[in-house]
PDB file of N, CA and C in Angstrom:
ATOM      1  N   UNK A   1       0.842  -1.173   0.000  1.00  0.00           N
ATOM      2  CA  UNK A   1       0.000   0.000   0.000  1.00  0.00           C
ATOM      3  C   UNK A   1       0.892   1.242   0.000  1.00  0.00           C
ATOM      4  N   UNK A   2       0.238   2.497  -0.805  1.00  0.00           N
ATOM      5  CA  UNK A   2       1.187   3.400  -0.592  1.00  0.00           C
ATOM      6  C   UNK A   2       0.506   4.456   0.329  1.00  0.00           C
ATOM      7  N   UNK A   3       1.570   5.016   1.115  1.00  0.00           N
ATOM      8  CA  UNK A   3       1.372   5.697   2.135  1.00  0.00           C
ATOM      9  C   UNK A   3       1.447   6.864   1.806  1.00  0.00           C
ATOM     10  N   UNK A   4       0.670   8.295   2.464  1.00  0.00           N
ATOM     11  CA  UNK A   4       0.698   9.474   2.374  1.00  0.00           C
ATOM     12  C   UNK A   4       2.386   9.965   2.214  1.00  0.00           C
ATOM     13  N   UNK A   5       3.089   9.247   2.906  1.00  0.00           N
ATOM     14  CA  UNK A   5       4.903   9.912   3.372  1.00  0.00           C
ATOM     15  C   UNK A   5       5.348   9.480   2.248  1.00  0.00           C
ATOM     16  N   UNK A   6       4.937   8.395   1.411  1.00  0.00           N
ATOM     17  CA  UNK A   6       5.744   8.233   0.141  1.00  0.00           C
ATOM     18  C   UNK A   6       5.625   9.200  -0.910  1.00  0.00           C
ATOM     19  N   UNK A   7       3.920   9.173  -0.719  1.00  0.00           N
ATOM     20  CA  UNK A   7       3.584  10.147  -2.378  1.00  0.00           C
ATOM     21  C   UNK A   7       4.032  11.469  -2.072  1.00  0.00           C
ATOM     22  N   UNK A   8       4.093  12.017  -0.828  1.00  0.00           N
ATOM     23  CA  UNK A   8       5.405  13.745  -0.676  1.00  0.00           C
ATOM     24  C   UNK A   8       6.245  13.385  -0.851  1.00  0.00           C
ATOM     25  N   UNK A   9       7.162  11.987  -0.689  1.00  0.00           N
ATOM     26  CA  UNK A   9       8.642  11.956  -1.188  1.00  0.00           C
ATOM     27  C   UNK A   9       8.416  12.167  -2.382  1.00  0.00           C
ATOM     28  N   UNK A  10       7.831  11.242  -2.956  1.00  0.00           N
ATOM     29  CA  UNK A  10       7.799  11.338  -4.731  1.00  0.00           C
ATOM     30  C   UNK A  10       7.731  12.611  -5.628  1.00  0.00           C
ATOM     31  N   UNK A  11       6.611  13.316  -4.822  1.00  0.00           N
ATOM     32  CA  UNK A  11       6.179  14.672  -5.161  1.00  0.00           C
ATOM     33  C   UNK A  11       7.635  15.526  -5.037  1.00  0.00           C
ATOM     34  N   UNK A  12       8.206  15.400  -3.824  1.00  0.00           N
ATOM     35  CA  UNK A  12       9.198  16.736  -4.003  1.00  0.00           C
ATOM     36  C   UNK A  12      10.476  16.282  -4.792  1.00  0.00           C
ATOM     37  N   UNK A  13      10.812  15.062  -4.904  1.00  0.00           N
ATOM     38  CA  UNK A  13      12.034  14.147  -5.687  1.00  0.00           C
ATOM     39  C   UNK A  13      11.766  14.882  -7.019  1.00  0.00           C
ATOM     40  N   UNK A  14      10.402  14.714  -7.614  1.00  0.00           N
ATOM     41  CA  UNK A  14       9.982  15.338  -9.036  1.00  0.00           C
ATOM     42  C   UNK A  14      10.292  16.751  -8.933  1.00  0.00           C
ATOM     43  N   UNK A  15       9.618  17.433  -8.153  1.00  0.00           N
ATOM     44  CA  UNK A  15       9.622  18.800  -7.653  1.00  0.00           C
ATOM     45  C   UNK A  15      11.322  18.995  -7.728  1.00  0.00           C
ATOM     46  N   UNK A  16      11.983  18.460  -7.594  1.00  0.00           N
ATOM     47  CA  UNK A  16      13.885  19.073  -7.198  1.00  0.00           C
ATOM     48  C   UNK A  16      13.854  18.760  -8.720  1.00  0.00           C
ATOM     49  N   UNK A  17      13.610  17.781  -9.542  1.00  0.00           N
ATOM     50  CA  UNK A  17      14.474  18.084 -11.042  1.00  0.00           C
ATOM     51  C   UNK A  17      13.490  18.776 -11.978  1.00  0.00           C
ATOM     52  N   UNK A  18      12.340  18.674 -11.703  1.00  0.00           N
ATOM     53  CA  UNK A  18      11.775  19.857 -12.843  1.00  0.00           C
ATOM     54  C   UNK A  18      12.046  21.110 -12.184  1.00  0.00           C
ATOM     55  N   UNK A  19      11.613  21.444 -11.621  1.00  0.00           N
ATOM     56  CA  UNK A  19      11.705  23.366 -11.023  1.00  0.00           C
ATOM     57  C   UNK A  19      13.222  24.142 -11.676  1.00  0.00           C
ATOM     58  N   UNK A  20      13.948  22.967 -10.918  1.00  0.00           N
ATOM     59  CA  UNK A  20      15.569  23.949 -11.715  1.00  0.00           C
ATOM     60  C   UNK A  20      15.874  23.838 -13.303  1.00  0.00           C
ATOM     61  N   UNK A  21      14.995  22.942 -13.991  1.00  0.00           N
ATOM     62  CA  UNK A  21      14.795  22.962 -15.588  1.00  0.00           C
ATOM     63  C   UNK A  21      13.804  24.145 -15.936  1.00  0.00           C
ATOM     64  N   UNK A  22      12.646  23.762 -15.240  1.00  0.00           N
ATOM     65  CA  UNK A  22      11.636  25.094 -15.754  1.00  0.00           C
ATOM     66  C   UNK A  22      12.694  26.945 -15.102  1.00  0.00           C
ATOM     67  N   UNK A  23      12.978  27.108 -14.464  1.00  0.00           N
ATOM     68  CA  UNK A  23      13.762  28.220 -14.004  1.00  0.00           C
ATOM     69  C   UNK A  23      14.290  28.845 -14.756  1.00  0.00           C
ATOM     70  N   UNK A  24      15.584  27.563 -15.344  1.00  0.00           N
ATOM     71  CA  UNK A  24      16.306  27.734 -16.333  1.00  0.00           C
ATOM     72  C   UNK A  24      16.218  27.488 -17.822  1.00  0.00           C
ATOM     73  N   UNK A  25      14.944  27.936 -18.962  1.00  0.00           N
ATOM     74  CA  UNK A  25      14.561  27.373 -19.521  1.00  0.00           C
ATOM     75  C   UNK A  25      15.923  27.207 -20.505  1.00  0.00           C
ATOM     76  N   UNK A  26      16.457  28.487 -21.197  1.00  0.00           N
ATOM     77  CA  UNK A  26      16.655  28.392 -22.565  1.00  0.00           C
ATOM     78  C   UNK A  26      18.990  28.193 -21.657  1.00  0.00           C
ATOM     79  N   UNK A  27      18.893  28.040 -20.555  1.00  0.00           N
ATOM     80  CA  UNK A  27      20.384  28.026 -20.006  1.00  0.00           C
ATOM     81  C   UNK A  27      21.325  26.632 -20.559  1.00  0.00           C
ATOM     82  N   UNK A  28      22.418  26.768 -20.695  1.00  0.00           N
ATOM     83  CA  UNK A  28      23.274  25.973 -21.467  1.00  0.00           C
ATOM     84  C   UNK A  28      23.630  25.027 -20.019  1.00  0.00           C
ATOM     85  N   UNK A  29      23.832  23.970 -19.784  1.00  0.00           N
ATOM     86  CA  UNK A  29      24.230  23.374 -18.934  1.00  0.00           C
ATOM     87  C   UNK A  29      25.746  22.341 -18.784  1.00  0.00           C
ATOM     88  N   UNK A  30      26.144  23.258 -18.510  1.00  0.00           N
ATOM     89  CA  UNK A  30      27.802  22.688 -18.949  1.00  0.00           C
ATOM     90  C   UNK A  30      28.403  22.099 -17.097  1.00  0.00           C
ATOM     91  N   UNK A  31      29.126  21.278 -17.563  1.00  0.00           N
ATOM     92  CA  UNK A  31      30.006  20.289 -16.450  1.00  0.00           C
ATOM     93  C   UNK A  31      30.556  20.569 -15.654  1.00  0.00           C
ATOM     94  N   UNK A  32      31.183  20.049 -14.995  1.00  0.00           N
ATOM     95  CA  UNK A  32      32.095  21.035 -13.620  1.00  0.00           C
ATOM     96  C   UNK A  32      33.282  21.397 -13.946  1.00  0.00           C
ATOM     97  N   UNK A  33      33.593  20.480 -14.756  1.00  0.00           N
ATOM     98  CA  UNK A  33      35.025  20.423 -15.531  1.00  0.00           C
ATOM     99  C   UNK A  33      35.558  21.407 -16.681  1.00  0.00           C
ATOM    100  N   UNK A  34      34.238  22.017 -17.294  1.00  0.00           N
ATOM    101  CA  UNK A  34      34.215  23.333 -17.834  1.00  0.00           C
ATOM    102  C   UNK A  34      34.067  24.582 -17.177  1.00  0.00           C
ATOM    103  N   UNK A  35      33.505  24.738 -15.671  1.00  0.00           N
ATOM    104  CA  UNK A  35      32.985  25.591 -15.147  1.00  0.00           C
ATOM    105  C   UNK A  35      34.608  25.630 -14.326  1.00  0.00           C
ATOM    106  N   UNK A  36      35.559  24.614 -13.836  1.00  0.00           N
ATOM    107  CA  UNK A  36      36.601  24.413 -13.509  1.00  0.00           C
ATOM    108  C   UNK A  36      37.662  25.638 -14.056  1.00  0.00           C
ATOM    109  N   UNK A  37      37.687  24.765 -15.148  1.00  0.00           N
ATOM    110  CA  UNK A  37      38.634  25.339 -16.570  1.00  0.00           C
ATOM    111  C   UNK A  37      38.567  27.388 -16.631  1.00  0.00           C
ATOM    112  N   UNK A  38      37.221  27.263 -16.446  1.00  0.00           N
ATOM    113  CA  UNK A  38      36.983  29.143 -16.892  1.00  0.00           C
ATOM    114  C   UNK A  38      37.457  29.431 -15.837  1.00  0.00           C
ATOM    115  N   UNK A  39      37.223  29.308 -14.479  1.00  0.00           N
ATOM    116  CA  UNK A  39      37.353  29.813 -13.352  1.00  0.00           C
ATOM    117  C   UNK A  39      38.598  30.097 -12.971  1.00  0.00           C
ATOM    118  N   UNK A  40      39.766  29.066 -13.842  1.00  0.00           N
ATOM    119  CA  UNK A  40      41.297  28.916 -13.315  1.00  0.00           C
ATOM    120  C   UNK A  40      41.763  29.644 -14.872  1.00  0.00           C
ATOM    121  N   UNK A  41      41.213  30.207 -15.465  1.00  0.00           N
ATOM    122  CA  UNK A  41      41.295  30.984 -16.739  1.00  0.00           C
ATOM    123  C   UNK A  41      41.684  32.318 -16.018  1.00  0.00           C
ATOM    124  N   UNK A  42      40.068  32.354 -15.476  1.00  0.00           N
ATOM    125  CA  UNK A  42      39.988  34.215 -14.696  1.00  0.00           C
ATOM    126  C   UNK A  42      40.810  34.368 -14.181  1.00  0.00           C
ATOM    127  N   UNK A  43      41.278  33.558 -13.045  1.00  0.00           N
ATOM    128  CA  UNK A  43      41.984  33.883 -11.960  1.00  0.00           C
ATOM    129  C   UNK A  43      43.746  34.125 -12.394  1.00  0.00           C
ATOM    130  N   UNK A  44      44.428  32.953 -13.471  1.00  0.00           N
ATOM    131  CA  UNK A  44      45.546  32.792 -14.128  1.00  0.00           C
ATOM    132  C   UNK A  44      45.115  32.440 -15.541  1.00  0.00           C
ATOM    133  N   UNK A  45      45.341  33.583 -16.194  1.00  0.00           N
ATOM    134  CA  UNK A  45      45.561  33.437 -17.939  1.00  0.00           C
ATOM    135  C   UNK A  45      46.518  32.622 -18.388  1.00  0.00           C
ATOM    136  N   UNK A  46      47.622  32.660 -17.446  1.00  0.00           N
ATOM    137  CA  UNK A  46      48.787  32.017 -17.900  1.00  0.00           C
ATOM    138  C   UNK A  46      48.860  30.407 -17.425  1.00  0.00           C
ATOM    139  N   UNK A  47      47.765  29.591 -17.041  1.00  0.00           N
ATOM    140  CA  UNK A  47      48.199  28.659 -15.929  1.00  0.00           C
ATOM    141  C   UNK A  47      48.409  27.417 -17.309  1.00  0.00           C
ATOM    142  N   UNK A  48      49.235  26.316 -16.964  1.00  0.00           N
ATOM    143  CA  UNK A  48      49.274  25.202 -17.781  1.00  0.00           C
ATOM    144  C   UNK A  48      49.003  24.205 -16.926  1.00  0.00           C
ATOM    145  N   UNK A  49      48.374  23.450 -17.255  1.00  0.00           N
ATOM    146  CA  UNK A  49      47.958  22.282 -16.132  1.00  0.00           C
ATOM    147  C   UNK A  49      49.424  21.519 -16.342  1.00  0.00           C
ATOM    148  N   UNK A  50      49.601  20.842 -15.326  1.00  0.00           N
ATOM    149  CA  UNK A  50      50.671  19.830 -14.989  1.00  0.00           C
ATOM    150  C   UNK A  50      50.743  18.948 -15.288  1.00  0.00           C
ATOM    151  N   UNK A  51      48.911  17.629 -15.671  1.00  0.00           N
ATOM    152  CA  UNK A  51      48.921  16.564 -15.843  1.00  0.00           C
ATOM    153  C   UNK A  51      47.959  16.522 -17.132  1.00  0.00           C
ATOM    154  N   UNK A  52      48.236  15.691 -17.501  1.00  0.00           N
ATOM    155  CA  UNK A  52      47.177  15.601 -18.878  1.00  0.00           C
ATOM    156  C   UNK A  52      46.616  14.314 -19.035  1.00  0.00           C
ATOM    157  N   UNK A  53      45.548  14.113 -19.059  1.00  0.00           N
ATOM    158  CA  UNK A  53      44.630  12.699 -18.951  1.00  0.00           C
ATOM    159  C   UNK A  53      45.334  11.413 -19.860  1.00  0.00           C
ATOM    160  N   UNK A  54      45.221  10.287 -19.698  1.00  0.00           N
ATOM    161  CA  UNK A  54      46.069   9.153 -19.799  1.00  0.00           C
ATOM    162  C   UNK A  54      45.352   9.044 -21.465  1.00  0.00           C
ATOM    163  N   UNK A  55      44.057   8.980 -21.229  1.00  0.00           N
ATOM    164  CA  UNK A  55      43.073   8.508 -22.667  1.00  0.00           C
ATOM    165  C   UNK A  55      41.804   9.750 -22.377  1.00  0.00           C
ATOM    166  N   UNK A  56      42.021   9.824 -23.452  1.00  0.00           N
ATOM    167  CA  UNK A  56      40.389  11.074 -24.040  1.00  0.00           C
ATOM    168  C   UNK A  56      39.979  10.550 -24.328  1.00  0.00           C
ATOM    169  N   UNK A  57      38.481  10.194 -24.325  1.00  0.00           N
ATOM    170  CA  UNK A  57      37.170   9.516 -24.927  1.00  0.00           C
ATOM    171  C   UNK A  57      36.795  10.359 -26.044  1.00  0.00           C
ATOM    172  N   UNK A  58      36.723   9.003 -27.529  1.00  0.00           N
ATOM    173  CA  UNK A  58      36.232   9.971 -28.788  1.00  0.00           C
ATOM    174  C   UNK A  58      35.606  10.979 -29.013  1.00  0.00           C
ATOM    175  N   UNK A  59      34.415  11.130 -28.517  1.00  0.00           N
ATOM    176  CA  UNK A  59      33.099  11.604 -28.115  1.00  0.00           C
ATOM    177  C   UNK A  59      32.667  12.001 -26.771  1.00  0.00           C
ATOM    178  N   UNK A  60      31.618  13.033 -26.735  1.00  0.00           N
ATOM    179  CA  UNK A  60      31.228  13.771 -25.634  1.00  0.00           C
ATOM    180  C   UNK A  60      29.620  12.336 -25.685  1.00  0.00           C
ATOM    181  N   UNK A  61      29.027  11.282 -26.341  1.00  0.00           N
ATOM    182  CA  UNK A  61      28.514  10.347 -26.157  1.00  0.00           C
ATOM    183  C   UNK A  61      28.797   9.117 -25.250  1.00  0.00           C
ATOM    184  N   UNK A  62      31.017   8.918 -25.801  1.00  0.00           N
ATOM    185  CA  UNK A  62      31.052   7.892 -25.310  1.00  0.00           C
ATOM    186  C   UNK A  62      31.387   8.659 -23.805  1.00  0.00           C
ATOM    187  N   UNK A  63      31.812   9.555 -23.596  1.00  0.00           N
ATOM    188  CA  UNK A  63      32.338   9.936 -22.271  1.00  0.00           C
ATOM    189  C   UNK A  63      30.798  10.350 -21.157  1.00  0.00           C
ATOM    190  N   UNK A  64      29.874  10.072 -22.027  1.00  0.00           N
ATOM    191  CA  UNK A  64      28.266   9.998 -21.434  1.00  0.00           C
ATOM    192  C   UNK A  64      28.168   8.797 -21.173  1.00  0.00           C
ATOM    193  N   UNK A  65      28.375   7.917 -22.206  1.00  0.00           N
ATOM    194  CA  UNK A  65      28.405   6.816 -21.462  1.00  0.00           C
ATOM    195  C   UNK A  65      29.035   5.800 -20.601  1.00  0.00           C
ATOM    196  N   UNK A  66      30.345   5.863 -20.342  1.00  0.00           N
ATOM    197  CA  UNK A  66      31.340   5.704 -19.817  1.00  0.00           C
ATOM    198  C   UNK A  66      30.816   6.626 -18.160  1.00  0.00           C
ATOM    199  N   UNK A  67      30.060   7.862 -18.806  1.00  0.00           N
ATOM    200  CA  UNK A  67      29.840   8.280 -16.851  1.00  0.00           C
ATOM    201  C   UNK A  67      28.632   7.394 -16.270  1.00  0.00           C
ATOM    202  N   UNK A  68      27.751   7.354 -16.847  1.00  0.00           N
ATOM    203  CA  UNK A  68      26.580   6.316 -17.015  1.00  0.00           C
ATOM    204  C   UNK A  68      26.889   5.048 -16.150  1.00  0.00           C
ATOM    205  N   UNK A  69      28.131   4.238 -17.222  1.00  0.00           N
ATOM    206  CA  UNK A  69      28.113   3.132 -16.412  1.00  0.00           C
ATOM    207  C   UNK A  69      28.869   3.314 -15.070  1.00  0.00           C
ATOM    208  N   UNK A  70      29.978   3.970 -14.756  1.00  0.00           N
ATOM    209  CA  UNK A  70      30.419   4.267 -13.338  1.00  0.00           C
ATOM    210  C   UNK A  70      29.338   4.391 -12.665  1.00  0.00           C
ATOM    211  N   UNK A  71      28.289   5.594 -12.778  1.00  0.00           N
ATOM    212  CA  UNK A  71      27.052   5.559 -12.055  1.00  0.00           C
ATOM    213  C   UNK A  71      26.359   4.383 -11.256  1.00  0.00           C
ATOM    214  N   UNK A  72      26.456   3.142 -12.682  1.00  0.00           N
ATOM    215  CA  UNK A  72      25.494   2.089 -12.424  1.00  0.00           C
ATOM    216  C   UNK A  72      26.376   1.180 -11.318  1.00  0.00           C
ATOM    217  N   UNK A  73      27.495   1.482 -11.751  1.00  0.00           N
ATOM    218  CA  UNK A  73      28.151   0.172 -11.070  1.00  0.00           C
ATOM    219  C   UNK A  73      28.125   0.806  -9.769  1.00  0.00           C
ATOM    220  N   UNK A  74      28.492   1.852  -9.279  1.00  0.00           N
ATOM    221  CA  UNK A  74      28.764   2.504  -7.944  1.00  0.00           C
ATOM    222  C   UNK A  74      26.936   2.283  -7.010  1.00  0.00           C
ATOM    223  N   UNK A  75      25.888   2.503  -7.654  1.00  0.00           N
ATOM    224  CA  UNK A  75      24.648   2.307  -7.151  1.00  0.00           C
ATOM    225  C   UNK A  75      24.419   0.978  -7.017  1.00  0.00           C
ATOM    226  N   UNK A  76      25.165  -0.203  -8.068  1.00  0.00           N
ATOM    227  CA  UNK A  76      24.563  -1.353  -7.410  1.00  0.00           C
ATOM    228  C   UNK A  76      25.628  -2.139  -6.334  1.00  0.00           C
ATOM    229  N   UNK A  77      27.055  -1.241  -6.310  1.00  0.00           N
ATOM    230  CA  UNK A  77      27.759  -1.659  -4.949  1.00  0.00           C
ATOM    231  C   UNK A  77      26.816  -1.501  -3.599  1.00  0.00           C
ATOM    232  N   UNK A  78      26.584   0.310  -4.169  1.00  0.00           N
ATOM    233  CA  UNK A  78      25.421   1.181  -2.827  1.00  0.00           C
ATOM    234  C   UNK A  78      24.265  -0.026  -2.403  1.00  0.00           C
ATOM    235  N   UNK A  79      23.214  -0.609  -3.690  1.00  0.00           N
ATOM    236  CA  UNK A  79      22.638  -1.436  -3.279  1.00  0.00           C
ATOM    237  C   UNK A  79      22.763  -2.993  -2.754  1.00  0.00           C
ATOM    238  N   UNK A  80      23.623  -3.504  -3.044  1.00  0.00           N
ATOM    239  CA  UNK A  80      24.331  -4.597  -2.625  1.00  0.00           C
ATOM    240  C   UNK A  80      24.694  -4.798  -0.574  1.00  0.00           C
ATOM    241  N   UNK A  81      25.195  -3.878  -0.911  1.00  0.00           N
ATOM    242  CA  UNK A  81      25.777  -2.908   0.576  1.00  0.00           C
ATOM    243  C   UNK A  81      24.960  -3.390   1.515  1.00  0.00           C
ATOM    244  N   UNK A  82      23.889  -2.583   1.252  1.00  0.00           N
ATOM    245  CA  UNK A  82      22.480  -1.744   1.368  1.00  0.00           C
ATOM    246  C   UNK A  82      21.663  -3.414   2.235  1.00  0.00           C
ATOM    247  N   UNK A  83      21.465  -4.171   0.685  1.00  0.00           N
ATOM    248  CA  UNK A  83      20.882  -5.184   0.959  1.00  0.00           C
ATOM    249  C   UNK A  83      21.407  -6.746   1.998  1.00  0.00           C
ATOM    250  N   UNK A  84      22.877  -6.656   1.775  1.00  0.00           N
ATOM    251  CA  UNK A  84      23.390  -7.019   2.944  1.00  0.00           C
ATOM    252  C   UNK A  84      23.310  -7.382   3.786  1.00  0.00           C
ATOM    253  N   UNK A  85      23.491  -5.768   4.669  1.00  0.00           N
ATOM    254  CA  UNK A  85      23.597  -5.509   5.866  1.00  0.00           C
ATOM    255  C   UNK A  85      22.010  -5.747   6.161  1.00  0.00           C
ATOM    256  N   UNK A  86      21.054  -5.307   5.291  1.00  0.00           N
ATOM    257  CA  UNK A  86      19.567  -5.577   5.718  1.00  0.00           C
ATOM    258  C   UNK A  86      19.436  -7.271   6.443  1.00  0.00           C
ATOM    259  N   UNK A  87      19.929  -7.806   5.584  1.00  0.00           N
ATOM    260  CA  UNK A  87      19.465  -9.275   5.564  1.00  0.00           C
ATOM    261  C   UNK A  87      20.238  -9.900   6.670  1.00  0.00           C
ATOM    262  N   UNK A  88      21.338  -8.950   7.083  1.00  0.00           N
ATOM    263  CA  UNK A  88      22.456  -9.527   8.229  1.00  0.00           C
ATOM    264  C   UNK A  88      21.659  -9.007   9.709  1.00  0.00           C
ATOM    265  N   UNK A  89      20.803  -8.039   9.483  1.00  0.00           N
ATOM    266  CA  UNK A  89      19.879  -7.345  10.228  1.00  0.00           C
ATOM    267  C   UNK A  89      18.832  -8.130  10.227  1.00  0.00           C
ATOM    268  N   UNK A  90      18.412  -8.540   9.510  1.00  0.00           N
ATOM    269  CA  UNK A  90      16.865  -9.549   9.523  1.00  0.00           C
ATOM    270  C   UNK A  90      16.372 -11.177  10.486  1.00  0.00           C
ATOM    271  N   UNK A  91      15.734 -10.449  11.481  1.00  0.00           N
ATOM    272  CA  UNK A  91      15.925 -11.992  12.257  1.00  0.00           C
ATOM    273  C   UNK A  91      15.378 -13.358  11.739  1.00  0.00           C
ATOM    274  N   UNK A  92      16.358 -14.409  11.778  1.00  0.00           N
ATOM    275  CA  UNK A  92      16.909 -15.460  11.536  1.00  0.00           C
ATOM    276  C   UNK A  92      15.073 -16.100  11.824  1.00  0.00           C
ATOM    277  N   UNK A  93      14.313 -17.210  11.154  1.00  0.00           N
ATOM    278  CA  UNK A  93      13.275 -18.018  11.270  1.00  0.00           C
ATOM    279  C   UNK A  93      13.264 -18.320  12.930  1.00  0.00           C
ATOM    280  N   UNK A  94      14.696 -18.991  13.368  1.00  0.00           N
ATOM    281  CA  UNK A  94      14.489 -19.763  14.723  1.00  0.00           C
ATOM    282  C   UNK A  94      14.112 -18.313  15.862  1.00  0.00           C
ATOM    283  N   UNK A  95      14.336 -17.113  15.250  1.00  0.00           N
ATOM    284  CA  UNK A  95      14.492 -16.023  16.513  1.00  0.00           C
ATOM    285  C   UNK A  95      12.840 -15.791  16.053  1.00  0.00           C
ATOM    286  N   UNK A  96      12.084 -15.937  15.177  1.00  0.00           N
ATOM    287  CA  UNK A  96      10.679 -15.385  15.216  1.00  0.00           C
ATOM    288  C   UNK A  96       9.976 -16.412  15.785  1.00  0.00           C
ATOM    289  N   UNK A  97      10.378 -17.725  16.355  1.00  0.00           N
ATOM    290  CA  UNK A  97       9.561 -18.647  17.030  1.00  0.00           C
ATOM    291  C   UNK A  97       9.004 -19.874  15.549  1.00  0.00           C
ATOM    292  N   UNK A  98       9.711 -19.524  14.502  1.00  0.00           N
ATOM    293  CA  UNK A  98       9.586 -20.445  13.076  1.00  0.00           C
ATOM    294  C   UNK A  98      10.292 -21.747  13.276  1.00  0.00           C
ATOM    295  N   UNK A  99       9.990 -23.045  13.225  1.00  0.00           N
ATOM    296  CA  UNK A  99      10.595 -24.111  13.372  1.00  0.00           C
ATOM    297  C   UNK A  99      11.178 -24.257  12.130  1.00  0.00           C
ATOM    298  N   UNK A 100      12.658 -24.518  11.931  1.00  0.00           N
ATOM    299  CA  UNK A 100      12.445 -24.716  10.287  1.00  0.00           C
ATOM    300  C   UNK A 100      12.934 -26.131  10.843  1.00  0.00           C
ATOM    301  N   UNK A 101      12.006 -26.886   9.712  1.00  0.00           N
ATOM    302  CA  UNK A 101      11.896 -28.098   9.472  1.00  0.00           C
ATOM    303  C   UNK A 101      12.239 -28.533   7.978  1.00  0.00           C
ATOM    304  N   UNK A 102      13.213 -29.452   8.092  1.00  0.00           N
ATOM    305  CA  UNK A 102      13.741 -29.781   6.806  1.00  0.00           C
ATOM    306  C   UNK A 102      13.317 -31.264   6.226  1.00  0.00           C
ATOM    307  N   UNK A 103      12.555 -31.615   5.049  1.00  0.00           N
ATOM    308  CA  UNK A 103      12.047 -32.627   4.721  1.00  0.00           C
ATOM    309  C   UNK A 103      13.179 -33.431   3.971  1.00  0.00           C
ATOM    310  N   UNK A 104      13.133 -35.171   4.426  1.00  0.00           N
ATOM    311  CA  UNK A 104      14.370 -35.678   3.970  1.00  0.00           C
ATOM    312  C   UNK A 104      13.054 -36.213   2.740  1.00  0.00           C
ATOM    313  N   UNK A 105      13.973 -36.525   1.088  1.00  0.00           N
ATOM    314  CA  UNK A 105      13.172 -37.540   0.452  1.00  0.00           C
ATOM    315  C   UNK A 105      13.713 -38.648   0.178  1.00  0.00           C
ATOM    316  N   UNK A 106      13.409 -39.843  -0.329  1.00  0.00           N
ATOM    317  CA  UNK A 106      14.396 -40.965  -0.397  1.00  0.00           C
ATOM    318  C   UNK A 106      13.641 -41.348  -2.019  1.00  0.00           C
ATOM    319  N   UNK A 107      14.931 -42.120  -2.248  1.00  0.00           N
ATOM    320  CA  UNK A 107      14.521 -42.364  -3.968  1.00  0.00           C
ATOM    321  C   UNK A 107      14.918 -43.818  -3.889  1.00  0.00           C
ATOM    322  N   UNK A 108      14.038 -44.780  -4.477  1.00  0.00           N
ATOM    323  CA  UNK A 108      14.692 -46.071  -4.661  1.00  0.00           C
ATOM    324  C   UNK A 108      15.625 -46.081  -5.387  1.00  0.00           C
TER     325      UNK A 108
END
């Protein structure tokens, strides 16, 4: 059943990613890594970075997708985790007063 406390989570979860889209309708939305770059522009015109990335990804697609899957994999560690510790938390059949009873079968 769903509960009143879920459908306000849901409501404001929606509410946090549309509002800052509608706000910003026609705004360019660029990365941190660009917003980085300008910022150390302003401050030093002259600066040269020190290190330079090992491999560039062809595409601003594949480097979408390449963030994508980090995403996925890092959320299903989070859920893994998550589910775990739940189940390491979850009392055991014999602690709820559950007999577990195990059926032997025999085969000629």
């Amino acid at each position: 059943m769903v509960s009143k406390q879920n459908i306000i989570l849901l409501v404001l979860v929606v509410l946090l990613a549309v509002v800052p889209l509608m706000m910003h309708k026609e705004s360019e939305f660029g990365g941190t890594d660009d917003q980085a770059q300008s910022a150390i522009e302003a401050i030093n015109p002259d600066y040269e970075p020190w290190v330079n990335a090992l491999w560039e990804p062809p595409s601003g697609e594949v480097e979408s997708l390449l963030f994508a899957l980090q995403a996925a994999i890092g959320a299903g560690f989070i859920g893994y985790f998550v589910g775990y510790q739940r189940g390491r938390k979850a009392p055991k059949p014999e602690e709820k007063g559950i007999k577990a009873t195990a059926t032997a079968t025999t085969t000629n």
